[in-house]
N, C-alpha and C. Protein backbone atom coordinates (compact mmCIF):
# COMPACT_ATOMS: atom_id res chain seq x y z
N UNK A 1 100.74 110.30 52.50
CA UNK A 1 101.51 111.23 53.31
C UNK A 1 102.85 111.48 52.63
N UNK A 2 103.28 112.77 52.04
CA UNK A 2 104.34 113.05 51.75
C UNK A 2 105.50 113.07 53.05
N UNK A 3 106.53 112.86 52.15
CA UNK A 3 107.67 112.34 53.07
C UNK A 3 108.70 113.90 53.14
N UNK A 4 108.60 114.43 54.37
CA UNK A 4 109.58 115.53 54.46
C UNK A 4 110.52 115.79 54.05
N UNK A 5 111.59 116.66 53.08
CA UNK A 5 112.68 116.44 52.98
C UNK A 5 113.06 117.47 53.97
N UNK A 6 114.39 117.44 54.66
CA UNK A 6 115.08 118.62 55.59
C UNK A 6 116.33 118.70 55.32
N UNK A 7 116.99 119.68 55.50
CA UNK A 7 118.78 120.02 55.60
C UNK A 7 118.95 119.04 56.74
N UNK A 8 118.36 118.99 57.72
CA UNK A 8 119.03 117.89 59.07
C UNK A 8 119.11 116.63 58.84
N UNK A 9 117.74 116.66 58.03
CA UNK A 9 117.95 114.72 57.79
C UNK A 9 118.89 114.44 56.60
N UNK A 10 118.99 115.17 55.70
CA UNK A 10 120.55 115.03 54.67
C UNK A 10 121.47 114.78 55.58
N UNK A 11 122.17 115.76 56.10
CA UNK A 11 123.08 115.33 57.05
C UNK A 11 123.60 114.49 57.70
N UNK A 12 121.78 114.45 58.66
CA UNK A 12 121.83 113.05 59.13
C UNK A 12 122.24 111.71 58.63
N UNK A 13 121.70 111.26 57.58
CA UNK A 13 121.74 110.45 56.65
C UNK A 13 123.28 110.16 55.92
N UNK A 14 123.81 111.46 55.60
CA UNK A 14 125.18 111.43 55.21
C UNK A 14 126.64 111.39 56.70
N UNK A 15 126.17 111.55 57.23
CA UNK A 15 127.25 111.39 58.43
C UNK A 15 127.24 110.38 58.68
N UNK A 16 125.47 109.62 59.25
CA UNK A 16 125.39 108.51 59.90
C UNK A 16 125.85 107.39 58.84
N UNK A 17 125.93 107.37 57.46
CA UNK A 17 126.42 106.63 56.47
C UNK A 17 127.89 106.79 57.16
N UNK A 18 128.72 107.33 57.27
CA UNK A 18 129.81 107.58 57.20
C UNK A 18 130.68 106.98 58.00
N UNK A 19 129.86 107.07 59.01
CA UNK A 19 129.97 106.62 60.73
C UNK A 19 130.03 105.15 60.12
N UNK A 20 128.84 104.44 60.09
CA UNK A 20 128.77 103.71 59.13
C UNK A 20 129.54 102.75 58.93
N UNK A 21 130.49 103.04 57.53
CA UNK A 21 131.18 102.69 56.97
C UNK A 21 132.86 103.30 57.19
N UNK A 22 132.89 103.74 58.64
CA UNK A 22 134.13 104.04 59.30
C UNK A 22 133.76 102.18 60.11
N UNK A 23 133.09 102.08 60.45
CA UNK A 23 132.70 101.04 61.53
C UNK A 23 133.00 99.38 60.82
N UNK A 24 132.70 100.10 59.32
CA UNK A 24 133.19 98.36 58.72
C UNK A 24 134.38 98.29 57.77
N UNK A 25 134.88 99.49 57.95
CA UNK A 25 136.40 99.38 57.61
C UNK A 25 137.24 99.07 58.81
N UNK A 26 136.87 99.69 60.18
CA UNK A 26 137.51 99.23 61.57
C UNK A 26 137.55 97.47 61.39
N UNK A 27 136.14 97.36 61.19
CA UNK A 27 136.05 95.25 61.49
C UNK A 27 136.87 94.77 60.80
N UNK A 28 137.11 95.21 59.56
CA UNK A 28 138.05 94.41 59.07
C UNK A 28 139.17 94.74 58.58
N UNK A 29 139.97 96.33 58.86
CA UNK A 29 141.32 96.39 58.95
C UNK A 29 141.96 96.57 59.99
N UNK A 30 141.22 96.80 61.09
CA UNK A 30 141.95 97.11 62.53
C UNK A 30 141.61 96.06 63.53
N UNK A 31 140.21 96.36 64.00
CA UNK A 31 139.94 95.27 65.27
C UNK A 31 138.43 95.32 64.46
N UNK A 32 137.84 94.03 65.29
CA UNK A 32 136.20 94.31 65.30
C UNK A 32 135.41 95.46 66.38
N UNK A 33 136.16 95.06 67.82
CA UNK A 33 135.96 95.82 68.61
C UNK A 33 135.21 97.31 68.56
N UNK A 34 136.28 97.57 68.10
CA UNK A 34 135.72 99.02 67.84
C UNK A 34 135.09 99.53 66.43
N UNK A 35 135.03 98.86 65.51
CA UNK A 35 134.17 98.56 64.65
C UNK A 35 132.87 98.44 64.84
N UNK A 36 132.83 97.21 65.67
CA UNK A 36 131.16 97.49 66.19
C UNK A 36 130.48 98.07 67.03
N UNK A 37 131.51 98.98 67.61
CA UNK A 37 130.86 100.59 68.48
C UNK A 37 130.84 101.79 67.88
N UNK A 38 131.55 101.64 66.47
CA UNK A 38 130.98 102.64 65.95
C UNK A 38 130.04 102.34 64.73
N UNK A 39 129.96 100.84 64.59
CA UNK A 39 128.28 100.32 64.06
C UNK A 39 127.19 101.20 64.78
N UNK A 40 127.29 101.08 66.21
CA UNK A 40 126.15 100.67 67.12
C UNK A 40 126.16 102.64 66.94
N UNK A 41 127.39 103.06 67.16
CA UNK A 41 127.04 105.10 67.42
C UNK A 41 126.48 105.63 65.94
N UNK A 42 126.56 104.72 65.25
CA UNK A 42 126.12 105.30 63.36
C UNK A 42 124.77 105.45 63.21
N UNK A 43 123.52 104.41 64.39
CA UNK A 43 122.78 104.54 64.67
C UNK A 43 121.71 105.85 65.07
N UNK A 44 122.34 106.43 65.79
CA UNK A 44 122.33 107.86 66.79
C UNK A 44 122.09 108.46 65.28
N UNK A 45 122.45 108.89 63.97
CA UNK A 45 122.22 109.36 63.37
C UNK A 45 121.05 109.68 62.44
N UNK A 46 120.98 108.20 61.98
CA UNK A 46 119.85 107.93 60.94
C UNK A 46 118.09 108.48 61.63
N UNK A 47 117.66 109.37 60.93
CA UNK A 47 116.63 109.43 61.22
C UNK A 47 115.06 108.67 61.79
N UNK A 48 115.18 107.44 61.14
CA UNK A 48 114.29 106.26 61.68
C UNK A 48 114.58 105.72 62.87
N UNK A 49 116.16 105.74 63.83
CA UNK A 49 116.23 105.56 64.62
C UNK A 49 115.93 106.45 65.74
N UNK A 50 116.29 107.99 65.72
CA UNK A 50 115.57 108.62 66.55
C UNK A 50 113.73 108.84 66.67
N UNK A 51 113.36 108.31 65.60
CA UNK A 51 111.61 108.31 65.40
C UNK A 51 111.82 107.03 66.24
N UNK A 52 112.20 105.94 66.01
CA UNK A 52 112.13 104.64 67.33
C UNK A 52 112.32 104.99 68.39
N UNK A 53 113.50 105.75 69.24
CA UNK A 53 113.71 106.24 70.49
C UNK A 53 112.50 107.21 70.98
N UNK A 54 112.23 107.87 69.76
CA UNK A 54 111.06 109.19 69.77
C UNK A 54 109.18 108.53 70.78
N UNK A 55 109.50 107.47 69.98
CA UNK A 55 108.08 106.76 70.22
C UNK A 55 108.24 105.55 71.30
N UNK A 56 109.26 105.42 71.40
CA UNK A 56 109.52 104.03 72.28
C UNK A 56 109.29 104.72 73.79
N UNK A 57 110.63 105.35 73.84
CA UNK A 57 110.69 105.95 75.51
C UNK A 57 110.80 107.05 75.70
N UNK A 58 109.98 108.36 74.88
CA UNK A 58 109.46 109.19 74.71
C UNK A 58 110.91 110.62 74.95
N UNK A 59 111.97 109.81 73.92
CA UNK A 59 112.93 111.32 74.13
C UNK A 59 113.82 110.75 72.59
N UNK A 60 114.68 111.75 72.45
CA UNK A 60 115.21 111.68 71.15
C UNK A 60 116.71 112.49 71.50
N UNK A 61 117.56 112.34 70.86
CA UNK A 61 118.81 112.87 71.51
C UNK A 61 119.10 113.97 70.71
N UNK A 62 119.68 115.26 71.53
CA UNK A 62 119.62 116.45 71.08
C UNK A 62 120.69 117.00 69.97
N UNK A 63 120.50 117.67 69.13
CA UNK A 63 121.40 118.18 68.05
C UNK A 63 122.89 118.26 68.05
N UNK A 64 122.97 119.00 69.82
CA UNK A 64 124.14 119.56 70.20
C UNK A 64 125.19 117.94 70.58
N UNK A 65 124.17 117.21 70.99
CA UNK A 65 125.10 115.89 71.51
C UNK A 65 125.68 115.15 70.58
N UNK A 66 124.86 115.09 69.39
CA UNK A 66 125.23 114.20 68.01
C UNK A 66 126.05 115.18 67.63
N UNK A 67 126.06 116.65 67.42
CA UNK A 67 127.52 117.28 67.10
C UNK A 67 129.07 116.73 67.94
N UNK A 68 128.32 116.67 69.07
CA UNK A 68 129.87 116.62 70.08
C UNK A 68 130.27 115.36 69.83
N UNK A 69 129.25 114.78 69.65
CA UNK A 69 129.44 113.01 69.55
C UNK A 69 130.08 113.13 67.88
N UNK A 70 129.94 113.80 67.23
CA UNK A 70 130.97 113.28 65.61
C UNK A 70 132.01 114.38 65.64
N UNK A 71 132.20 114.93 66.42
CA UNK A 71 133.60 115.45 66.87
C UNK A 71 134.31 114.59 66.92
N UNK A 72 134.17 113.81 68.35
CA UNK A 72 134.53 112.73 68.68
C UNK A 72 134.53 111.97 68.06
N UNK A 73 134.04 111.57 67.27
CA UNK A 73 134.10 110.19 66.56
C UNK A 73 135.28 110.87 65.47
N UNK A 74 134.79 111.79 64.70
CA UNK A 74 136.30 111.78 63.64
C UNK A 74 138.01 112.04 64.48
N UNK A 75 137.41 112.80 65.76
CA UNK A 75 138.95 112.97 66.30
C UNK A 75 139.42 111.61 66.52
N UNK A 76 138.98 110.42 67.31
CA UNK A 76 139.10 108.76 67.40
C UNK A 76 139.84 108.25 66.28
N UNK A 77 138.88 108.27 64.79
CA UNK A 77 138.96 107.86 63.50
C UNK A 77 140.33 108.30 62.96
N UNK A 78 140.32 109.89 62.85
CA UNK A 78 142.02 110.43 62.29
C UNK A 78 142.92 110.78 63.06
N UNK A 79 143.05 110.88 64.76
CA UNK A 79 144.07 111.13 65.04
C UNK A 79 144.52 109.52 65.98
N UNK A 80 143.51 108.97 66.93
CA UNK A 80 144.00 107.87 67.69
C UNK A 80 143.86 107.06 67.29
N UNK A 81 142.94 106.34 66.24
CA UNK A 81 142.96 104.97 65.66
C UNK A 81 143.78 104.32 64.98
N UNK A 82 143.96 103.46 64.47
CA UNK A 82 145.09 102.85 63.58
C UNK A 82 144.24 102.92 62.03
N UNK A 83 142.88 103.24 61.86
CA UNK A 83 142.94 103.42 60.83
C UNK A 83 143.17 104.98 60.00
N UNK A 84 143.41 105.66 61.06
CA UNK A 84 143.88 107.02 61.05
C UNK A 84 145.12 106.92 60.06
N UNK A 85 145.91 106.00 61.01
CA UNK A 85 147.00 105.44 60.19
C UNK A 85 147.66 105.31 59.22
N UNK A 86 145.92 104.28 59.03
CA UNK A 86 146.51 103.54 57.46
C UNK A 86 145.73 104.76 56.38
N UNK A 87 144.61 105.68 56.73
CA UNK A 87 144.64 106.67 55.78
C UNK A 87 145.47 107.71 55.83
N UNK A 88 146.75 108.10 56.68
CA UNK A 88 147.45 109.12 56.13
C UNK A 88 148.59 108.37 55.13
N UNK A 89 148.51 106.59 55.61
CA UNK A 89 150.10 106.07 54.47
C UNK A 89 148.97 106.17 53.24
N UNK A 90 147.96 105.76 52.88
CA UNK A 90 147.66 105.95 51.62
C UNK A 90 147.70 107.33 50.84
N UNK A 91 147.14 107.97 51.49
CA UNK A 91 147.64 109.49 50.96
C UNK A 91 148.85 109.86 50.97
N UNK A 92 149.90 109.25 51.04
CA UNK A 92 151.08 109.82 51.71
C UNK A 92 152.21 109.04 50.52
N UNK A 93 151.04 107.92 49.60
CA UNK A 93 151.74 107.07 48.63
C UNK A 93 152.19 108.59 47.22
């Protein structure tokens, strides 16, 4: 069985990385806290996880929500977080 490639699952794949690795720079320059809620929302992205939700309890979460949902997540990340913060002093060196 060939394996699909799509424009959505790139995306997918590249955001939910992102999310990601916003989540383990939180653990260990800011709090864990919120580090590991945006572990747990990086999820929502990756394609193998909505095929688990897909088949488990027969729904998958819609396009428009994972948009609104990484709205949110970068508005959190660069304007209210503290690691917002610490990436405008590095750019700012």
């Amino acid at each position: 069985m060939e394996a699909e490639v799509r424009t959505s699952h790139i995306i997918s794949w590249i955001f939910g990385t992102t999310v990601f690795a916003i989540g383990v720079l939180n653990m260990f320059l800011v709090h864990p806290v919120p580090g590991v809620i945006y572990l747990l929302l990086s999820f929502v992205y990756f394609p193998p996880a909505n095929a688990i939700l897909k088949k488990k309890f027969g729904f998958s979460i819609p396009l428009l929500l994972k948009i609104i949902l990484g709205i949110v997540i970068i508005m959190f990340t660069l304007g209210v977080s503290d690691l917002g913060e610490m990436i405008d002093w590095v750019v700012n060196i």
